[in-house]
Protein backbone atom coordinates (compact mmCIF):
# COMPACT_ATOMS: atom_id res chain seq x y z
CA UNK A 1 46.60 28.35 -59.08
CA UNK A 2 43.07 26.66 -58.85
CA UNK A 3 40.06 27.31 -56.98
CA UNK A 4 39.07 23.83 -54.59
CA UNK A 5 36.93 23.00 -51.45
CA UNK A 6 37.79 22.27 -48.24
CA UNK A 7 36.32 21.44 -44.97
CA UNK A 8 36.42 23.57 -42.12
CA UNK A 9 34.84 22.59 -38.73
CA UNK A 10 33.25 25.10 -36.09
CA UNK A 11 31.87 23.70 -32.91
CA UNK A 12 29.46 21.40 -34.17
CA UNK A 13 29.10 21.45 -37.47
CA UNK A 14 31.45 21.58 -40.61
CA UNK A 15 31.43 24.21 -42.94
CA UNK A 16 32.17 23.58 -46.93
CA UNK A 17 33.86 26.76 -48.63
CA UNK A 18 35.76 27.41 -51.57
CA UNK A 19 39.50 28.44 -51.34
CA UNK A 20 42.12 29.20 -53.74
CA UNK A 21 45.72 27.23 -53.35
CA UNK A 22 48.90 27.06 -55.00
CA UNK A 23 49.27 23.64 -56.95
CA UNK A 24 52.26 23.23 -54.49
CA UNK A 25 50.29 23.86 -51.30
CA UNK A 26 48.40 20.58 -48.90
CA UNK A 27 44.94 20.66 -50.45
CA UNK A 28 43.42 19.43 -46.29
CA UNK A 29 45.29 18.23 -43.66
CA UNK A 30 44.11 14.59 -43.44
CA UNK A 31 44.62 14.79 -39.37
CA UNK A 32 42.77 17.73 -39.18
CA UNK A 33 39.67 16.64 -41.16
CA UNK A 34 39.62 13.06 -38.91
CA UNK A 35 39.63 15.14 -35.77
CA UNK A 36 36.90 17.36 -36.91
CA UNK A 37 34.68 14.69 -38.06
CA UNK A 38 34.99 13.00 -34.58
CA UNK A 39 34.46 16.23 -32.63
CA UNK A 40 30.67 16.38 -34.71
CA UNK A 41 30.09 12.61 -33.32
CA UNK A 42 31.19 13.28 -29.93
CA UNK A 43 28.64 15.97 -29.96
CA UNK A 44 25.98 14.32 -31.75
CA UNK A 45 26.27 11.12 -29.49
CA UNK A 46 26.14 13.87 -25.92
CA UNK A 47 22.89 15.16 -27.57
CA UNK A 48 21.37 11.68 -27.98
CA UNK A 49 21.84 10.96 -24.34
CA UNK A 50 20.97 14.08 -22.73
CA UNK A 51 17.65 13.09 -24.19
CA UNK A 52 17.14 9.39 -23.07
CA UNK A 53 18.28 9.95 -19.47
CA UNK A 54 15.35 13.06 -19.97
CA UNK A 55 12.80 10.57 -21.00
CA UNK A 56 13.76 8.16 -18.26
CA UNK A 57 13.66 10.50 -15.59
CA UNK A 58 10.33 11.50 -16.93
CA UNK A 59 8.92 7.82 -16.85
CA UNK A 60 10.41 7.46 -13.09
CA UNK A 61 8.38 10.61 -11.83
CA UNK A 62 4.72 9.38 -12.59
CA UNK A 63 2.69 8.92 -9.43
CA UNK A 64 0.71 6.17 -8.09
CA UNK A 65 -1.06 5.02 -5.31
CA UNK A 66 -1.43 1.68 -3.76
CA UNK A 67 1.08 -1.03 -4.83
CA UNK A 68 4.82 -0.42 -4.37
CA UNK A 69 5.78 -3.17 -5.62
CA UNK A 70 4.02 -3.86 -9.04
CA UNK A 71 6.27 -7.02 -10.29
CA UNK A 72 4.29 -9.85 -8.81
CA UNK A 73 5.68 -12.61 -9.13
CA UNK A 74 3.16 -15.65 -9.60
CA UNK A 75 -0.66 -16.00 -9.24
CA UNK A 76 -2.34 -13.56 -6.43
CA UNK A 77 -2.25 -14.74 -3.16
CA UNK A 78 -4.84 -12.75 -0.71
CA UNK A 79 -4.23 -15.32 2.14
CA UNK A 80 -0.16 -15.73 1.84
CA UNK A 81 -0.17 -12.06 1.99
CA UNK A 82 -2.60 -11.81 5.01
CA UNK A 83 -0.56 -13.88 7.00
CA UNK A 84 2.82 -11.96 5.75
CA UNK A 85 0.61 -8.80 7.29
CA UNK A 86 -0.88 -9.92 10.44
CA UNK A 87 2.92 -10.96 11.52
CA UNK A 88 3.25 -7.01 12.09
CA UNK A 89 0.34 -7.02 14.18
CA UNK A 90 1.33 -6.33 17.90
CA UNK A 91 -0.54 -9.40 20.20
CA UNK A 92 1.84 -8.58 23.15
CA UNK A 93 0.07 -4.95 23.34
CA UNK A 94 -2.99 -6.31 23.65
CA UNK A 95 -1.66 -9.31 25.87
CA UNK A 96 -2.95 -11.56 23.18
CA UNK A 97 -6.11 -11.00 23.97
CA UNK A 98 -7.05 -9.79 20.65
CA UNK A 99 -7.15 -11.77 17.28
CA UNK A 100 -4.20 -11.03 14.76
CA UNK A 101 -6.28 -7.81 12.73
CA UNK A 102 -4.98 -6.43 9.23
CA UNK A 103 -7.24 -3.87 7.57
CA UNK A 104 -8.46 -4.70 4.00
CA UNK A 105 -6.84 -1.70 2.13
CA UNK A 106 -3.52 -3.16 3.52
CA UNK A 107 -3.50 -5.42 0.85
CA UNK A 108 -4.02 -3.15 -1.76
CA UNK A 109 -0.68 -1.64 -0.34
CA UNK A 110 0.88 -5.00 -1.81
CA UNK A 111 -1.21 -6.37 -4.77
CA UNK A 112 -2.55 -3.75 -7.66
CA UNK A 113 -5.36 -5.99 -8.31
CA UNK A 114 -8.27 -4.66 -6.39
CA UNK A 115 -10.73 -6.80 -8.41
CA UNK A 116 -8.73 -10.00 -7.73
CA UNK A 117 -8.10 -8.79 -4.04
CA UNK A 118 -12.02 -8.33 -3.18
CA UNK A 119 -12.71 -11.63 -5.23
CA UNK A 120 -10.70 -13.91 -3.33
CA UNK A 121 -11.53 -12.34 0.20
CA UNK A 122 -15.07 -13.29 -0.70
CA UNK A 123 -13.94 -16.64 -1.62
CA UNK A 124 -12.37 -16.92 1.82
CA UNK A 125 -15.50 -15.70 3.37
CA UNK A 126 -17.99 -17.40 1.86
CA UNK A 127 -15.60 -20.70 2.88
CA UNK A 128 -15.94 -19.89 6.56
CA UNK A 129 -12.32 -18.85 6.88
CA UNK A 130 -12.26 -15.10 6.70
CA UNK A 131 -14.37 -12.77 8.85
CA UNK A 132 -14.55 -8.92 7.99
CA UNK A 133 -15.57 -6.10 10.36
CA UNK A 134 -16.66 -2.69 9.67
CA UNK A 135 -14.24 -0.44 12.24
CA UNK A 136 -16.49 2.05 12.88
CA UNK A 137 -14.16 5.27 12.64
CA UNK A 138 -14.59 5.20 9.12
CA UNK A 139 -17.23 4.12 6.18
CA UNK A 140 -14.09 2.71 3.93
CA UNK A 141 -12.33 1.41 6.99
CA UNK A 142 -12.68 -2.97 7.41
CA UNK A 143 -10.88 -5.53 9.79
CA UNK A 144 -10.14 -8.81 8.65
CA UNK A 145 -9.33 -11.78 11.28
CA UNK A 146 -9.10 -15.49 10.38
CA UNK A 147 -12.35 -17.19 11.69
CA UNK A 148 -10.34 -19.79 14.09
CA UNK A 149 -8.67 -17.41 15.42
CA UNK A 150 -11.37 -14.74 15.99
CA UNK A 151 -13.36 -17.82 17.69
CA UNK A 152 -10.68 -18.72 19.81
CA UNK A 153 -10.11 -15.25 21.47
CA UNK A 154 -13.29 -15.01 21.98
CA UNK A 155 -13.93 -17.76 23.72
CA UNK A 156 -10.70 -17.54 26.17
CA UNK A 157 -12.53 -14.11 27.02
CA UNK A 158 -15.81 -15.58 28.10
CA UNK A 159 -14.43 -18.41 30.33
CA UNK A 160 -16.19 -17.83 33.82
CA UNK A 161 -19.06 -15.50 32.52
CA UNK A 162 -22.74 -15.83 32.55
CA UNK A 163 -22.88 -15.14 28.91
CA UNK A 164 -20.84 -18.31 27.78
CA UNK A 165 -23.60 -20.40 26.42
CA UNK A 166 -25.71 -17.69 24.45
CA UNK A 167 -21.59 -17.36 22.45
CA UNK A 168 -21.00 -20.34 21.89
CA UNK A 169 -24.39 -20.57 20.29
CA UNK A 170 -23.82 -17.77 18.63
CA UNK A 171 -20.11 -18.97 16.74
CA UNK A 172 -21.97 -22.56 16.46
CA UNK A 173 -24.96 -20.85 14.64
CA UNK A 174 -23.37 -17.90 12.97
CA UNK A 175 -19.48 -17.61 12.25
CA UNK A 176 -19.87 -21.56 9.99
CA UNK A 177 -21.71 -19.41 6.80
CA UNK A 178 -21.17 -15.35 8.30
CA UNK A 179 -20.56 -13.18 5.37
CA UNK A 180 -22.52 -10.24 6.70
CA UNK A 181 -21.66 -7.47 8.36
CA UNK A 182 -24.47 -6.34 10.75
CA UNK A 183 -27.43 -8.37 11.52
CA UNK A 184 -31.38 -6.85 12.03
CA UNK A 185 -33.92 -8.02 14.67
CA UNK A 186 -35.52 -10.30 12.62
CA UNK A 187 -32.98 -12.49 11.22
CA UNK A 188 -31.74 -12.85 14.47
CA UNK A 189 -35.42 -13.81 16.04
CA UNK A 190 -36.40 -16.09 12.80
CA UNK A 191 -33.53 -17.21 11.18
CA UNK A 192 -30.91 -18.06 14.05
CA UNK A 193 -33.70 -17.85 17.23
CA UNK A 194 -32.13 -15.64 19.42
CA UNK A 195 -34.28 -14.14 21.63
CA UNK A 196 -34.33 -10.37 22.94
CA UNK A 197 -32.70 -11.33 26.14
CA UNK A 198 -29.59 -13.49 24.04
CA UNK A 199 -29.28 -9.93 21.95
CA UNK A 200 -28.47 -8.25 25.20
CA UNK A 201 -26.02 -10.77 26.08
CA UNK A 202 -24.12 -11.06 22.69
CA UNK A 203 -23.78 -7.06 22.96
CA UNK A 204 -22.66 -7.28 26.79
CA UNK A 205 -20.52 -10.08 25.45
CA UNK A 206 -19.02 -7.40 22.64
CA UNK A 207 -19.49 -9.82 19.55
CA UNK A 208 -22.46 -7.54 18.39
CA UNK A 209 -22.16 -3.79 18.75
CA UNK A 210 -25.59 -1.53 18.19
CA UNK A 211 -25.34 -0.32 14.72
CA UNK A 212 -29.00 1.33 15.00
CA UNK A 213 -32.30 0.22 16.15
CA UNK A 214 -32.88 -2.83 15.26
CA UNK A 215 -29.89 -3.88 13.75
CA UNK A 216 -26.16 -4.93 15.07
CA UNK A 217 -22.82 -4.88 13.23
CA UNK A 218 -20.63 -8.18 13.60
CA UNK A 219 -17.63 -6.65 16.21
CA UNK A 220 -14.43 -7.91 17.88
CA UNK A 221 -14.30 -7.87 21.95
CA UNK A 222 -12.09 -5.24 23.30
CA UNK A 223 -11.07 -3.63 19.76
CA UNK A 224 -11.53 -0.15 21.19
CA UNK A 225 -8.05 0.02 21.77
CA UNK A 226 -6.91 -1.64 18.81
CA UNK A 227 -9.05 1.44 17.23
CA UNK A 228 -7.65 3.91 18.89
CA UNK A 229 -3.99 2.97 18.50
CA UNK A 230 -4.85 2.87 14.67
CA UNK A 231 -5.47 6.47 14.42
CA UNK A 232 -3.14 7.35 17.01
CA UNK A 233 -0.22 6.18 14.77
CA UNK A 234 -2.12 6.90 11.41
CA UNK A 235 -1.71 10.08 12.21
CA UNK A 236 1.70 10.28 13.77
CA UNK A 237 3.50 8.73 11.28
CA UNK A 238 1.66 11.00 8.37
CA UNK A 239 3.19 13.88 10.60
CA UNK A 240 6.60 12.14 9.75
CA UNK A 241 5.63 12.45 5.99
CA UNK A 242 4.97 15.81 6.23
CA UNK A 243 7.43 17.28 8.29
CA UNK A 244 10.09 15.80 6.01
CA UNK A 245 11.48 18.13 2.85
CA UNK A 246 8.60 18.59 -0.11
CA UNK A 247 6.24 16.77 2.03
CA UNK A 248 7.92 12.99 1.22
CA UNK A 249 10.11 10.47 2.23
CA UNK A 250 11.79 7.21 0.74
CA UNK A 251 9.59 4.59 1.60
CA UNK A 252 12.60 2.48 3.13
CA UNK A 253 13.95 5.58 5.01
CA UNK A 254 10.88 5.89 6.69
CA UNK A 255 10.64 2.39 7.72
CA UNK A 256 14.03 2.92 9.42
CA UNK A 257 12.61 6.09 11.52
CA UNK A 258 12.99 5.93 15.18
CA UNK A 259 9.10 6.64 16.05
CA UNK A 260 7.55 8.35 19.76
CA UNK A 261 5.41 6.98 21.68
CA UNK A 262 2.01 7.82 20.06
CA UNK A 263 3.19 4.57 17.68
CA UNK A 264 2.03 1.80 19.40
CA UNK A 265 2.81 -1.08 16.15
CA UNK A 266 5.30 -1.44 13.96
CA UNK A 267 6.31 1.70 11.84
CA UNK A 268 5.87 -1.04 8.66
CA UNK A 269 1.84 -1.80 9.54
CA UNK A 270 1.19 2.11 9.55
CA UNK A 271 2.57 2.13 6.31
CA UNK A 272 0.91 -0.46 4.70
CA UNK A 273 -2.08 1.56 6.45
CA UNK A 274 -1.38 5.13 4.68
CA UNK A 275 -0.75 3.65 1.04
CA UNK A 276 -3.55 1.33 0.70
CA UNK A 277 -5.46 4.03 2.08
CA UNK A 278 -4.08 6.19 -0.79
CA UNK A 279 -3.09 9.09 1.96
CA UNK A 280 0.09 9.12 0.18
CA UNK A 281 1.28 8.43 -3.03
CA UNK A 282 3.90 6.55 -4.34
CA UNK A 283 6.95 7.22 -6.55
CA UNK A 284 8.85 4.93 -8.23
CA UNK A 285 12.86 6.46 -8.47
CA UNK A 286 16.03 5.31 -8.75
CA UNK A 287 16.35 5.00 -5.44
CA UNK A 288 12.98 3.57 -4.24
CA UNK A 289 9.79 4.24 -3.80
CA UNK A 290 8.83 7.46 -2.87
CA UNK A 291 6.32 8.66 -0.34
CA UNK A 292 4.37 12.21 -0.79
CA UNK A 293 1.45 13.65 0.51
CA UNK A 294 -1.53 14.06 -0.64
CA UNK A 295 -3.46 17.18 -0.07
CA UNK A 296 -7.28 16.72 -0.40
């Protein structure tokens, strides 16, 4: 007889002892050891990927707000993607009366770049082609219409009325180099020589609305409705956020939703409207972006 060691394996780990054996008897079973040595890898391999698929569910649970889509493709561009947004914008409603309006934290539902967002829509502006409007229903809350086309609808809603010539003067004089957003009495008087009496038409007409006294914010015609169709939905299609389970939806699932009649536009401008607003936030998972809540 002689004393020898031998392996011995127990869930997942082996265990060296000492034995005592017969010179005749099978020091191991070769079979036995190979099998026992693959049962600890088996193991030891589960382990290792219990713990990735941990750390990438982890990674696909932070929260953001604004831009769903982060993988931009290119250099920015704020006027491609204002035309891709005022395509959702409903003219029929308003039997095209109105210019095609997208709100400016639209775009930061599409492009992460704030800085680079607000830099070219001054570019734009300053160039004569971009006009921006403060809504009125709230301090963060700004229209943006294309110049030609603000000019345009204006103008088809001024044929026949006595306050056609004060206007035009006013888009001739004003809309080439506008990049403010309210006006006072005496830039008006001095710099573009309007008198008291073409102030009272240009409100009548509904390019200027009273901001206080002395002073007029740059306005669309007829946007009241526009306005009130905004907040109408805003707030209708947050309901649909929150009514679902957790308080959030798949971004795509929602844009599928059959909506009532309190949703004037398209489901997709609303939600372009609630992210770039950052009344929701998003969450990247596996299968899409996510839309929560947000509790202030």
């Amino acid at each position: 007889m002689f004393r020898s060691r031998v392996l011995s394996c127990h869930s997942d780990r082996i265990i060296l002892s000492d034995v005592c054996l017969n010179d005749w008897q099978i020091l191991f079973d070769q079979e036995l050891l190979q099998q026992c040595f693959l049962s600890v890898m088996n193991r030891k391999r589960a382990l290792i990927s219990d713990t990735f698929n941990v750390n990438k569910r982890r990674v696909g649970n932070e929260k953001q707000f604004g831009a769903v889509n982060n993988g931009e493709a290119g250099p920015l561009d704020v006027k491609a993607t204002l035309q891709d947004l005022m395509t959702l914008f409903p003219r029929k409603l308003f039997n095209d009366a109105l210019p095609q309006i997208v709100l400016k934290h639209q775009l930061y539902s599409i492009h992460n770049d704030r800085t680079q967002v607000d830099r070219q829509l001054s570019d734009l502006r300053e160039q004569g082609e971009l006009l921006m409007f403060q809504l009125g229903f709230d301090a963060e809350a700004f229209g943006l219409v294309f110049a030609a086309d603000y000019k345009a609808k204006v103008l088809a809603g001024e044929e026949g009325r006595g306050t056609r010539g004060t206007v035009d003067k006013f888009l001739e004089k004003v809309l080439p180099s506008c990049n403010d957003l309210s006006f006072n009495k005496d830039k008006m008087l001095k710099e573009f020589l309007f008198t008291d009496s073409d102030i009272t038409q240009l409100v009548k007409s509904g390019v200027l609305t009273v901001r206080d006294a002395g002073s007029w914010w740059l306005s669309i015609p007829n946007s009241g409705r526009f306005t009130k169709y905004l907040i109408q939905g805003r707030k209708a299609v947050l309901g649909m956020v929150k009514k679902s389970k957790y308080n959030e939806v798949l971004k795509a699932e929602l844009e599928e939703r059959q909506t009532n009649s309190q949703v004037k536009f398209q489901i997709k401008y609303h939600i372009h409207d609630i992210i770039g607003a950052e009344l929701v936030e998003c969450i990247p998972t596996t299968s899409g972006t996510l839309l929560r809540c947000v509790d202030y």
